[in-house]
PDB file of N, CA and C in Angstrom:
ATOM      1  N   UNK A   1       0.814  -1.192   0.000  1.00  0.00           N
ATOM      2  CA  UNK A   1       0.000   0.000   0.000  1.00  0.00           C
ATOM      3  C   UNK A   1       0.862   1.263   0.000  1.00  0.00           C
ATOM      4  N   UNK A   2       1.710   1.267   0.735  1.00  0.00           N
ATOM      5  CA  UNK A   2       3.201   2.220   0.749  1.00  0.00           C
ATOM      6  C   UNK A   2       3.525   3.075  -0.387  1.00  0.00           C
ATOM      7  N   UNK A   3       3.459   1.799  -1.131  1.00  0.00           N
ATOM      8  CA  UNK A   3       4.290   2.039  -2.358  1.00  0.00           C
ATOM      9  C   UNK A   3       3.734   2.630  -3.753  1.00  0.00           C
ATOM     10  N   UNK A   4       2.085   1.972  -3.485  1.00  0.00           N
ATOM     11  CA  UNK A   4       0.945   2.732  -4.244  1.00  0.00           C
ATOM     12  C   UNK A   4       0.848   4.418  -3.990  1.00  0.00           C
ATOM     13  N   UNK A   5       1.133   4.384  -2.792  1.00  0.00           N
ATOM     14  CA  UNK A   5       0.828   6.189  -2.099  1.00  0.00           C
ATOM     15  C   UNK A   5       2.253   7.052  -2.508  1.00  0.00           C
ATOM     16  N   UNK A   6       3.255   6.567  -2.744  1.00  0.00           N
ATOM     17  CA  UNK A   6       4.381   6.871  -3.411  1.00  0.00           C
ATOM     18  C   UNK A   6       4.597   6.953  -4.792  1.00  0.00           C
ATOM     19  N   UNK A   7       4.185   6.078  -5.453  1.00  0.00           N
ATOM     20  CA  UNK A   7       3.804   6.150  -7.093  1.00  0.00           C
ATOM     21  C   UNK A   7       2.923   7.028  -7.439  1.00  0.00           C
ATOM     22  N   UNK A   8       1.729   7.376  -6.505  1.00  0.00           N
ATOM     23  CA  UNK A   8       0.491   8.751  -6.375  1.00  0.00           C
ATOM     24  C   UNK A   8       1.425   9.639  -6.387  1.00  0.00           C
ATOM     25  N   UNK A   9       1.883  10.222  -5.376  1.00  0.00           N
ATOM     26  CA  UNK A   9       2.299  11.222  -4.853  1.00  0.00           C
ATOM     27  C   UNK A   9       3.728  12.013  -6.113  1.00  0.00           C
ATOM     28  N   UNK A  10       4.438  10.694  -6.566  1.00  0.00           N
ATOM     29  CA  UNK A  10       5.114  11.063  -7.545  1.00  0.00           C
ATOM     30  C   UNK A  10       4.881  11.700  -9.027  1.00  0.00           C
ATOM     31  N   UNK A  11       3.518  10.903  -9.384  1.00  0.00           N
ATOM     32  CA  UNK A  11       2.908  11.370 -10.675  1.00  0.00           C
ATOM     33  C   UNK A  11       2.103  12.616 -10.315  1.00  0.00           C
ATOM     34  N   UNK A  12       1.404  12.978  -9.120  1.00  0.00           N
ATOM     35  CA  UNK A  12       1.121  13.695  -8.956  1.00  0.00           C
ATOM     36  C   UNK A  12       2.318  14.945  -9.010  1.00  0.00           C
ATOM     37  N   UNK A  13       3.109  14.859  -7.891  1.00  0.00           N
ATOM     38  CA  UNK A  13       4.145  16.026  -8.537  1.00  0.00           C
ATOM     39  C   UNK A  13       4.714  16.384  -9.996  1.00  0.00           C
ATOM     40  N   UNK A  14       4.870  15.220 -10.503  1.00  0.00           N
ATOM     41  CA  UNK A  14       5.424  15.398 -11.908  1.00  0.00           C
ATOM     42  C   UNK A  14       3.947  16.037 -12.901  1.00  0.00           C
ATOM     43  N   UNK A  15       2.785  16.098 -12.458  1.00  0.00           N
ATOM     44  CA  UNK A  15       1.900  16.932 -13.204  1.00  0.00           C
ATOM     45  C   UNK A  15       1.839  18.339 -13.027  1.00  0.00           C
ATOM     46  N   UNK A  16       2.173  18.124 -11.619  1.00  0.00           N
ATOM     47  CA  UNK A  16       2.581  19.558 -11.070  1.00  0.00           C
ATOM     48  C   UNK A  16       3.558  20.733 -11.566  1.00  0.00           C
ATOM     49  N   UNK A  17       4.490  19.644 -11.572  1.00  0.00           N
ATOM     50  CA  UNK A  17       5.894  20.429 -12.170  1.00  0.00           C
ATOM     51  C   UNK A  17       5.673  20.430 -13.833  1.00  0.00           C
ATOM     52  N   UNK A  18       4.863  19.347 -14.603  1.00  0.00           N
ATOM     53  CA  UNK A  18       4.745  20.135 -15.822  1.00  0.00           C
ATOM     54  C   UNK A  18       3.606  21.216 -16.417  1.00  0.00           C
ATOM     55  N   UNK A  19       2.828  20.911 -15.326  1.00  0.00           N
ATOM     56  CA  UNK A  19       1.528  22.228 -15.961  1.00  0.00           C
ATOM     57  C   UNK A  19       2.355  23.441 -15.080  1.00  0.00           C
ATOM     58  N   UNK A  20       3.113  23.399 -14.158  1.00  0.00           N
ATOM     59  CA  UNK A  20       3.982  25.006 -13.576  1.00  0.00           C
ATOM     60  C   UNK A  20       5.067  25.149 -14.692  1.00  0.00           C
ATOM     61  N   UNK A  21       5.479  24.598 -15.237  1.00  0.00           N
ATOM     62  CA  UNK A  21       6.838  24.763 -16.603  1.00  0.00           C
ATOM     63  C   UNK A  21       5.696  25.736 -17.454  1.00  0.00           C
ATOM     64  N   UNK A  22       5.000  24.793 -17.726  1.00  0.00           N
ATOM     65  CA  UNK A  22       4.052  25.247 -18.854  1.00  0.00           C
ATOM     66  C   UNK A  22       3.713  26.680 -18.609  1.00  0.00           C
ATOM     67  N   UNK A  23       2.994  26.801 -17.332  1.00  0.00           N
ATOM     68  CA  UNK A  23       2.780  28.137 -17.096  1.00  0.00           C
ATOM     69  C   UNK A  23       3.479  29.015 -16.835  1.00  0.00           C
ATOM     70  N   UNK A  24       4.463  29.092 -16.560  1.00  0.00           N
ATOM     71  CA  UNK A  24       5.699  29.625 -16.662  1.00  0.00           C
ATOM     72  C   UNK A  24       6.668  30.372 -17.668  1.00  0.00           C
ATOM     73  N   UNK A  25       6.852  28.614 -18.720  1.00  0.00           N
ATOM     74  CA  UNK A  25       7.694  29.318 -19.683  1.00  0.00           C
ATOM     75  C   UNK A  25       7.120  28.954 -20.941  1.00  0.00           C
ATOM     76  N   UNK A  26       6.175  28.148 -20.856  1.00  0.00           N
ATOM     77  CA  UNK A  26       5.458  27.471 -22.217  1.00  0.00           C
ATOM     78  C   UNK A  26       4.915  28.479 -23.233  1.00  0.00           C
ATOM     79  N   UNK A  27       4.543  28.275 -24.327  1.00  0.00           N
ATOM     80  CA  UNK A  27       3.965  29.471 -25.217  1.00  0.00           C
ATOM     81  C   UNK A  27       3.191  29.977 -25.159  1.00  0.00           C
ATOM     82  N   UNK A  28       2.187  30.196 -24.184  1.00  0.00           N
ATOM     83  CA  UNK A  28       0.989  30.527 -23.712  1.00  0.00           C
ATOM     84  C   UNK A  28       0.894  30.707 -22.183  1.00  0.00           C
ATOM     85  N   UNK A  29       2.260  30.869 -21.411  1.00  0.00           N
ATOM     86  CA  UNK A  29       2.648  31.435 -20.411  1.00  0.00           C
ATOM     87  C   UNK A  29       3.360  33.053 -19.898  1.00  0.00           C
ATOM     88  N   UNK A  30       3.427  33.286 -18.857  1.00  0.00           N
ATOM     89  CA  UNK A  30       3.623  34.767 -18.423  1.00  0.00           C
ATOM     90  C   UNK A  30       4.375  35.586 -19.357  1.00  0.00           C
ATOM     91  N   UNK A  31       5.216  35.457 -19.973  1.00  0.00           N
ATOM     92  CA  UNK A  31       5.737  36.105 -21.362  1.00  0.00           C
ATOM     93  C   UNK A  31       4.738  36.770 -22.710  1.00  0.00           C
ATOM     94  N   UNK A  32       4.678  35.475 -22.732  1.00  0.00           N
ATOM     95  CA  UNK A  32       2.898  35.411 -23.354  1.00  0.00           C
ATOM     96  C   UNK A  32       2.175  36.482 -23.306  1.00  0.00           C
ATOM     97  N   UNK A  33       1.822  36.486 -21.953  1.00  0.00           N
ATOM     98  CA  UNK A  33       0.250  37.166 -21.115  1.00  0.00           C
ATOM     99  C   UNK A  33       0.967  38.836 -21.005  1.00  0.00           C
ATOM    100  N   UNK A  34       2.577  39.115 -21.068  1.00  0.00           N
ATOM    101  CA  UNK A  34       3.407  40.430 -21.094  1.00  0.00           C
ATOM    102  C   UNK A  34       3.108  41.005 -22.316  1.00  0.00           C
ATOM    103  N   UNK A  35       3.216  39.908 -23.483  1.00  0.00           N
ATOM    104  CA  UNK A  35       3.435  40.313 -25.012  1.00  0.00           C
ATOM    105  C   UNK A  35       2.165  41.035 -25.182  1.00  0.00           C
ATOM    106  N   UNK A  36       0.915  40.485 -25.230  1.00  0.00           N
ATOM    107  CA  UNK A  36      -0.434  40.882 -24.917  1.00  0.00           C
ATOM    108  C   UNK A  36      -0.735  42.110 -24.321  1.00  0.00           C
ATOM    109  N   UNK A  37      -0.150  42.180 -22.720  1.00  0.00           N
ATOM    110  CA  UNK A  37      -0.521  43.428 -22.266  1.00  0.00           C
ATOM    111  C   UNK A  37       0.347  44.873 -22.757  1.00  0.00           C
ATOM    112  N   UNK A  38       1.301  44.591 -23.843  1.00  0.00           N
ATOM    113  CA  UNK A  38       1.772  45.469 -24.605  1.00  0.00           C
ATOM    114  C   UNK A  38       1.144  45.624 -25.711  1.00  0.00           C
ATOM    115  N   UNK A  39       0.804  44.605 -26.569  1.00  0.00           N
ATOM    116  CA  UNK A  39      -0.445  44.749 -27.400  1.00  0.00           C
ATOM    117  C   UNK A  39      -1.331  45.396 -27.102  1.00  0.00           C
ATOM    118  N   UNK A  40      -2.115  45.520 -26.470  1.00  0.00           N
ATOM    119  CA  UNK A  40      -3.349  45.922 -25.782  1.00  0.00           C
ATOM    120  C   UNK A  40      -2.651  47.549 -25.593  1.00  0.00           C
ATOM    121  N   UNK A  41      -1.823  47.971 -24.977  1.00  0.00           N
ATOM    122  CA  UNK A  41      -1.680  49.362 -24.774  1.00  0.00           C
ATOM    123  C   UNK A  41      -1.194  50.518 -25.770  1.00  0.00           C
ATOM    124  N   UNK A  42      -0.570  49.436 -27.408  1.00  0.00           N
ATOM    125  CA  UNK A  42      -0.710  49.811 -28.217  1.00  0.00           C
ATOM    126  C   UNK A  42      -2.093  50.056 -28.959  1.00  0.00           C
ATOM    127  N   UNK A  43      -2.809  49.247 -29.143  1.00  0.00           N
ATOM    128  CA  UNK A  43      -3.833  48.933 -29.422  1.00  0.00           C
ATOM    129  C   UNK A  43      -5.081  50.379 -29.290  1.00  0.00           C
ATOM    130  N   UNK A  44      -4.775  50.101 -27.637  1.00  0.00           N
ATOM    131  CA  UNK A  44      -5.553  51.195 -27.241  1.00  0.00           C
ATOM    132  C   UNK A  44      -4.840  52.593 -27.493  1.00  0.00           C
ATOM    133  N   UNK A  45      -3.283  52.967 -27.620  1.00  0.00           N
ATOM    134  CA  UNK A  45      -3.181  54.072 -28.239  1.00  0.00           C
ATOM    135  C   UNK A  45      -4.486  54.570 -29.242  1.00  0.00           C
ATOM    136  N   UNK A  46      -3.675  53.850 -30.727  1.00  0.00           N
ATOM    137  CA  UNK A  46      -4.849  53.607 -32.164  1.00  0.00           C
ATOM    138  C   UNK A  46      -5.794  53.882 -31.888  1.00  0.00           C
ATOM    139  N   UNK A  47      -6.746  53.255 -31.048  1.00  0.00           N
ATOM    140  CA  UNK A  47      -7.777  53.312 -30.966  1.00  0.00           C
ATOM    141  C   UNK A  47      -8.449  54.763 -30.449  1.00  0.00           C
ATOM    142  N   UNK A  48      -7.130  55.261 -29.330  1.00  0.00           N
ATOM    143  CA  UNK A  48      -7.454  56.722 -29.053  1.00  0.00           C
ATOM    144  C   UNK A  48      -7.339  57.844 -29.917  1.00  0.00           C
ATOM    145  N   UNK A  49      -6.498  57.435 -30.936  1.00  0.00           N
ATOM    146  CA  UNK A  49      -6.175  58.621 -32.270  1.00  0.00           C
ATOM    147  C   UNK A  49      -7.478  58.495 -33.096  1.00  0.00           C
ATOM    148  N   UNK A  50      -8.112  57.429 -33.281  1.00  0.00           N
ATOM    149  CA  UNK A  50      -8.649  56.905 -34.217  1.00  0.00           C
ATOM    150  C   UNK A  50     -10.221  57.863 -33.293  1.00  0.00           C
ATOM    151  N   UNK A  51     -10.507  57.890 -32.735  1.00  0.00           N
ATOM    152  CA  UNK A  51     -11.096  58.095 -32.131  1.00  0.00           C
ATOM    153  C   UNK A  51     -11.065  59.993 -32.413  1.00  0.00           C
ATOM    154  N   UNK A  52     -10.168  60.277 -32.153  1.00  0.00           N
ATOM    155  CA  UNK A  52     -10.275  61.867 -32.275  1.00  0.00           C
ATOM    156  C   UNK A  52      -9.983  62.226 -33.653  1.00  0.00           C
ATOM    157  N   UNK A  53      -9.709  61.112 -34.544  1.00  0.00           N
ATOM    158  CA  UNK A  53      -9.954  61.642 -36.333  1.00  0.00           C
ATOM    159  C   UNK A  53     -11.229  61.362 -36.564  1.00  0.00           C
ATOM    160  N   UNK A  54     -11.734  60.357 -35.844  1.00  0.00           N
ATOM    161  CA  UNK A  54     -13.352  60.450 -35.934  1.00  0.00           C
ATOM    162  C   UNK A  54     -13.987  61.934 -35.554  1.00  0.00           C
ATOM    163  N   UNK A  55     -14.074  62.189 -35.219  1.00  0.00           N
ATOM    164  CA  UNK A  55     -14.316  63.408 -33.840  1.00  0.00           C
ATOM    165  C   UNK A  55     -13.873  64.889 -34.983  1.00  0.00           C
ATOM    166  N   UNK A  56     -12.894  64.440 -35.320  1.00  0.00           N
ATOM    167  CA  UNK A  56     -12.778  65.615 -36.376  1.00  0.00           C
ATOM    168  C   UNK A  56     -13.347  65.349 -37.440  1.00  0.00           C
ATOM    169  N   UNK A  57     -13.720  64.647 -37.945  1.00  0.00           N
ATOM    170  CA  UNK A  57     -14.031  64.702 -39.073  1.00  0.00           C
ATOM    171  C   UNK A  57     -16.223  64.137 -38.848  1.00  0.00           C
ATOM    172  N   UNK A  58     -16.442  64.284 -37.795  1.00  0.00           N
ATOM    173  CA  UNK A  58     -17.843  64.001 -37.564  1.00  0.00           C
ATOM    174  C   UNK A  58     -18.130  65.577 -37.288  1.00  0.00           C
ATOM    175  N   UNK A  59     -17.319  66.257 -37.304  1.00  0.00           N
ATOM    176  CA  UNK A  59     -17.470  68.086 -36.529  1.00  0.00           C
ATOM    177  C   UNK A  59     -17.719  68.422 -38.324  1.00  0.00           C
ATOM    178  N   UNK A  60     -16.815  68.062 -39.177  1.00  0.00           N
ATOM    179  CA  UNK A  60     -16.502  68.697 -40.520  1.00  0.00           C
ATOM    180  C   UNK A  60     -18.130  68.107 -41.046  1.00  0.00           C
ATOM    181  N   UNK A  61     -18.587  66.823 -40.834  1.00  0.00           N
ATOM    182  CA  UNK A  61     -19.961  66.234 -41.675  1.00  0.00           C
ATOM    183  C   UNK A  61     -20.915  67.223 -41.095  1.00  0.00           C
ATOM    184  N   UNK A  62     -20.975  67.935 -39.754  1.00  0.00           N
ATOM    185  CA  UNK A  62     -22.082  68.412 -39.510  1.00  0.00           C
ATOM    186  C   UNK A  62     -21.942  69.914 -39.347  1.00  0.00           C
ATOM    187  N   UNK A  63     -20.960  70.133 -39.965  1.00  0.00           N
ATOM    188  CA  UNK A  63     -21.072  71.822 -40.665  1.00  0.00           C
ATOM    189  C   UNK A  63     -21.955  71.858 -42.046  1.00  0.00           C
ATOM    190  N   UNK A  64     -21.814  70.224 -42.785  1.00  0.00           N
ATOM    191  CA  UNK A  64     -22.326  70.274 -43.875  1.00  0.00           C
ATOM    192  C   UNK A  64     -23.499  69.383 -44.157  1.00  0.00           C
ATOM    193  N   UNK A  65     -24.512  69.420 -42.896  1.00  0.00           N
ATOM    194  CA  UNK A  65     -25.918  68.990 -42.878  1.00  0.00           C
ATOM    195  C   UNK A  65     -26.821  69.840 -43.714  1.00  0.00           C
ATOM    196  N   UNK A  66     -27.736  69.532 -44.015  1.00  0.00           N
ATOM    197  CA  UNK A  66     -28.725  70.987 -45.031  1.00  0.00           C
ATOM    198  C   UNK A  66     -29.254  71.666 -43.947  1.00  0.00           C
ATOM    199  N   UNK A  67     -29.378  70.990 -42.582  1.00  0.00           N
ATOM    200  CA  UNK A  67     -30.419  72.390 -41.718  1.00  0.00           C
ATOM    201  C   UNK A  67     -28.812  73.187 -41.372  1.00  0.00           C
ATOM    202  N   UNK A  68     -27.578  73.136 -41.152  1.00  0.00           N
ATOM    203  CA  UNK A  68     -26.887  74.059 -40.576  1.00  0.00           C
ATOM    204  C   UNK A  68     -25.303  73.956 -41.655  1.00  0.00           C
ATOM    205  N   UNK A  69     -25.515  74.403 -43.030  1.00  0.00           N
ATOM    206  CA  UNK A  69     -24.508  74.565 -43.844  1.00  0.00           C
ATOM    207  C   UNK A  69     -23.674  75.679 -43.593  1.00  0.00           C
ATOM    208  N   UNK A  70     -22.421  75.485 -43.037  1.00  0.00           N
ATOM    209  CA  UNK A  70     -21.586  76.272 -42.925  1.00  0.00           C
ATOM    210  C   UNK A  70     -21.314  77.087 -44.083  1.00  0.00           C
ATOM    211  N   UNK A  71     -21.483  78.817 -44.731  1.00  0.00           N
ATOM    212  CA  UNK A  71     -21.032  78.840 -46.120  1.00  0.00           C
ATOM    213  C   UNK A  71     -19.643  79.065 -46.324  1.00  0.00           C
ATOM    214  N   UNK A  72     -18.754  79.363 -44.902  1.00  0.00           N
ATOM    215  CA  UNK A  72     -17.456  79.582 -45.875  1.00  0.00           C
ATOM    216  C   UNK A  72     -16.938  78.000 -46.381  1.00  0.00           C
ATOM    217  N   UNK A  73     -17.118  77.034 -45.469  1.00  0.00           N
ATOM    218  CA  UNK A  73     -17.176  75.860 -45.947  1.00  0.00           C
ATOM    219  C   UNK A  73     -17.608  75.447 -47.360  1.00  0.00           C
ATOM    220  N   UNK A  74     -18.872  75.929 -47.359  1.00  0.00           N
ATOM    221  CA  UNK A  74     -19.319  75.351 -48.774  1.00  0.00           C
ATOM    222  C   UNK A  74     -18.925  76.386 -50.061  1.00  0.00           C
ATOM    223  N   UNK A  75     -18.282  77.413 -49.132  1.00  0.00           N
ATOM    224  CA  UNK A  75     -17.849  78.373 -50.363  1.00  0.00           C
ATOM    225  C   UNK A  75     -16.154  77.565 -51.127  1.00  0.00           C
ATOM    226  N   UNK A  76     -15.929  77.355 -49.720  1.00  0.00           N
ATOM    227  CA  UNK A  76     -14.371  76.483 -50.239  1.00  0.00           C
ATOM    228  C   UNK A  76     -14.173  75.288 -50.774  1.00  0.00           C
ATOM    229  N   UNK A  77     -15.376  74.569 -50.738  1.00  0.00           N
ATOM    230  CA  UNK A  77     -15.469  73.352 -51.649  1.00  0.00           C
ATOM    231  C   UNK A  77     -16.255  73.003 -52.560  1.00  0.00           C
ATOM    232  N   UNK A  78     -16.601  74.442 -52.958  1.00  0.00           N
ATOM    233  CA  UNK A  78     -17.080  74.522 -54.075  1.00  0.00           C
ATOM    234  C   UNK A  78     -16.100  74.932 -55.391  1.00  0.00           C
ATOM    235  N   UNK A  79     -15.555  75.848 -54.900  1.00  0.00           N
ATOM    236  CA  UNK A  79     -14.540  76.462 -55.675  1.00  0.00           C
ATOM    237  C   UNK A  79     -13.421  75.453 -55.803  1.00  0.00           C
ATOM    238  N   UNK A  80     -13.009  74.513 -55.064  1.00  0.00           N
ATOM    239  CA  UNK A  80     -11.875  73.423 -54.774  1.00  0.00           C
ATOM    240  C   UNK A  80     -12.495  72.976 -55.730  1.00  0.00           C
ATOM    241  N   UNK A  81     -13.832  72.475 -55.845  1.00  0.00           N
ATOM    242  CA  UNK A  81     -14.255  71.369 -56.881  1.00  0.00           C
ATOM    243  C   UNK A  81     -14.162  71.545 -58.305  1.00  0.00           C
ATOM    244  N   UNK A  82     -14.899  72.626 -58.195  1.00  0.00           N
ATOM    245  CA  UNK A  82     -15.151  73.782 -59.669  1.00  0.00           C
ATOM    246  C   UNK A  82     -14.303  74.384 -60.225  1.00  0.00           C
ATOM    247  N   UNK A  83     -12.958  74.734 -59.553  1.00  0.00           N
ATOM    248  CA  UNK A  83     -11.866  75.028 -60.356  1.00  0.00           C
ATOM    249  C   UNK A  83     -12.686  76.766 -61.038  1.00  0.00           C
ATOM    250  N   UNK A  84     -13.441  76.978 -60.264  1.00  0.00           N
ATOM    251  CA  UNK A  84     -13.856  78.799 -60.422  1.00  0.00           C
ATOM    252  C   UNK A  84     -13.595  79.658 -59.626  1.00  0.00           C
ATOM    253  N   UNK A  85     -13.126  80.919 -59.540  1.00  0.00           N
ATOM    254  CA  UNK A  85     -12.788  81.870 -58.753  1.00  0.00           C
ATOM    255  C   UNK A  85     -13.697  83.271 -59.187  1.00  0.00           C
ATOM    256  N   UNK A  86     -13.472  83.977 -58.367  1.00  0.00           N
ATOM    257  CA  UNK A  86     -14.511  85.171 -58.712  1.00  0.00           C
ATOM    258  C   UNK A  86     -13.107  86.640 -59.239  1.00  0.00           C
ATOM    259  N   UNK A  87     -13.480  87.221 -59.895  1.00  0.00           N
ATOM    260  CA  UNK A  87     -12.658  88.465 -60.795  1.00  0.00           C
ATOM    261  C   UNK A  87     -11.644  88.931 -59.876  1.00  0.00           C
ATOM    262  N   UNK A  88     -12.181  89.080 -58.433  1.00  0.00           N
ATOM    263  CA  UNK A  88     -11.254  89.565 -57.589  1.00  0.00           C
ATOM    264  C   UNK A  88     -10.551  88.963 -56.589  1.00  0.00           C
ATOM    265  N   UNK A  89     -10.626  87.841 -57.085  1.00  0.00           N
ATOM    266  CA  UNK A  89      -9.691  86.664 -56.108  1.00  0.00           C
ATOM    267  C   UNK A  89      -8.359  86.521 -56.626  1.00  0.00           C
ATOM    268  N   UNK A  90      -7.867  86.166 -56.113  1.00  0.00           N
ATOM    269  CA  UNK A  90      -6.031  86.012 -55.843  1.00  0.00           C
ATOM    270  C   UNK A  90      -5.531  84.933 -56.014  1.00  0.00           C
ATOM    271  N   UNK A  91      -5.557  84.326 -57.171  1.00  0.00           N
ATOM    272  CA  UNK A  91      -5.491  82.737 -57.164  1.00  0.00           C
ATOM    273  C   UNK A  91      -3.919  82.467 -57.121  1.00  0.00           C
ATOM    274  N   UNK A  92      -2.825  81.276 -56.440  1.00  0.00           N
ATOM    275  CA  UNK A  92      -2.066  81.158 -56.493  1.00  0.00           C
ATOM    276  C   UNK A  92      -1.590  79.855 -56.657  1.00  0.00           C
ATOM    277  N   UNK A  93      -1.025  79.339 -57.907  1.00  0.00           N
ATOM    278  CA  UNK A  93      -0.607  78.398 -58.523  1.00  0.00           C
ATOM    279  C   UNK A  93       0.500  77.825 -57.457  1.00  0.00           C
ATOM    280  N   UNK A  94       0.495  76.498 -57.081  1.00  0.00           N
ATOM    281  CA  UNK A  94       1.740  75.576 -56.670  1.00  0.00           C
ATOM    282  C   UNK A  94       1.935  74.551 -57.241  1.00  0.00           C
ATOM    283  N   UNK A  95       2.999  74.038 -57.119  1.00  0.00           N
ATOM    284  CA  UNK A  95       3.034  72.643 -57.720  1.00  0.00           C
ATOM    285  C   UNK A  95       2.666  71.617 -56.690  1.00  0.00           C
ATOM    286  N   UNK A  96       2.442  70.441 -57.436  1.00  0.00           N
ATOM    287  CA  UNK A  96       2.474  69.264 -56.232  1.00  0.00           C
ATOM    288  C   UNK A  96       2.819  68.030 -56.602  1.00  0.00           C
TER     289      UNK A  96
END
């Protein structure tokens, strides 16, 4: 009976010691779970930029709703589009 409780006790540790390796140093251990929580704080950078180009550019869609049209807005992208200027405008050629 001794010897049964000794053969237990052994396999039992040796499961021990390989699911703690595992968790430890295995590929899906604390290194692992580091790589991730650097992911994640990149991640969430992006997500914070991304977030305030939204934000700018949801400010720019609702200058140009029909109940509240901004006109210097629509004066400037009209003329951007149209390639028209008025007699007394100042047009200035660049390259690009």
């Amino acid at each position: 009976m001794r010897r049964f409780d000794f053969v237990v006790t052994c396999v039992c540790c040796a499961l021990l010691g390989y699911f703690g390796w595992h968790a430890y140093k295995g590929p899906r251990g604390f290194p692992y779970r580091d790589g991730l929580a650097i992911k994640v704080a990149s991640l969430k950078d992006k997500y914070e930029s991304m977030q305030q180009q939204r934000e700018k550019l949801e400010g720019k869609v609702s200058l140009l709703r029909p109940e509240s049209i901004d006109p210097d807005l629509l004066d400037e992208l009209a003329r951007g589009n149209l390639e028209l200027a008025k007699p007394t405008d100042v047009v200035a050629f660049t390259s690009r």
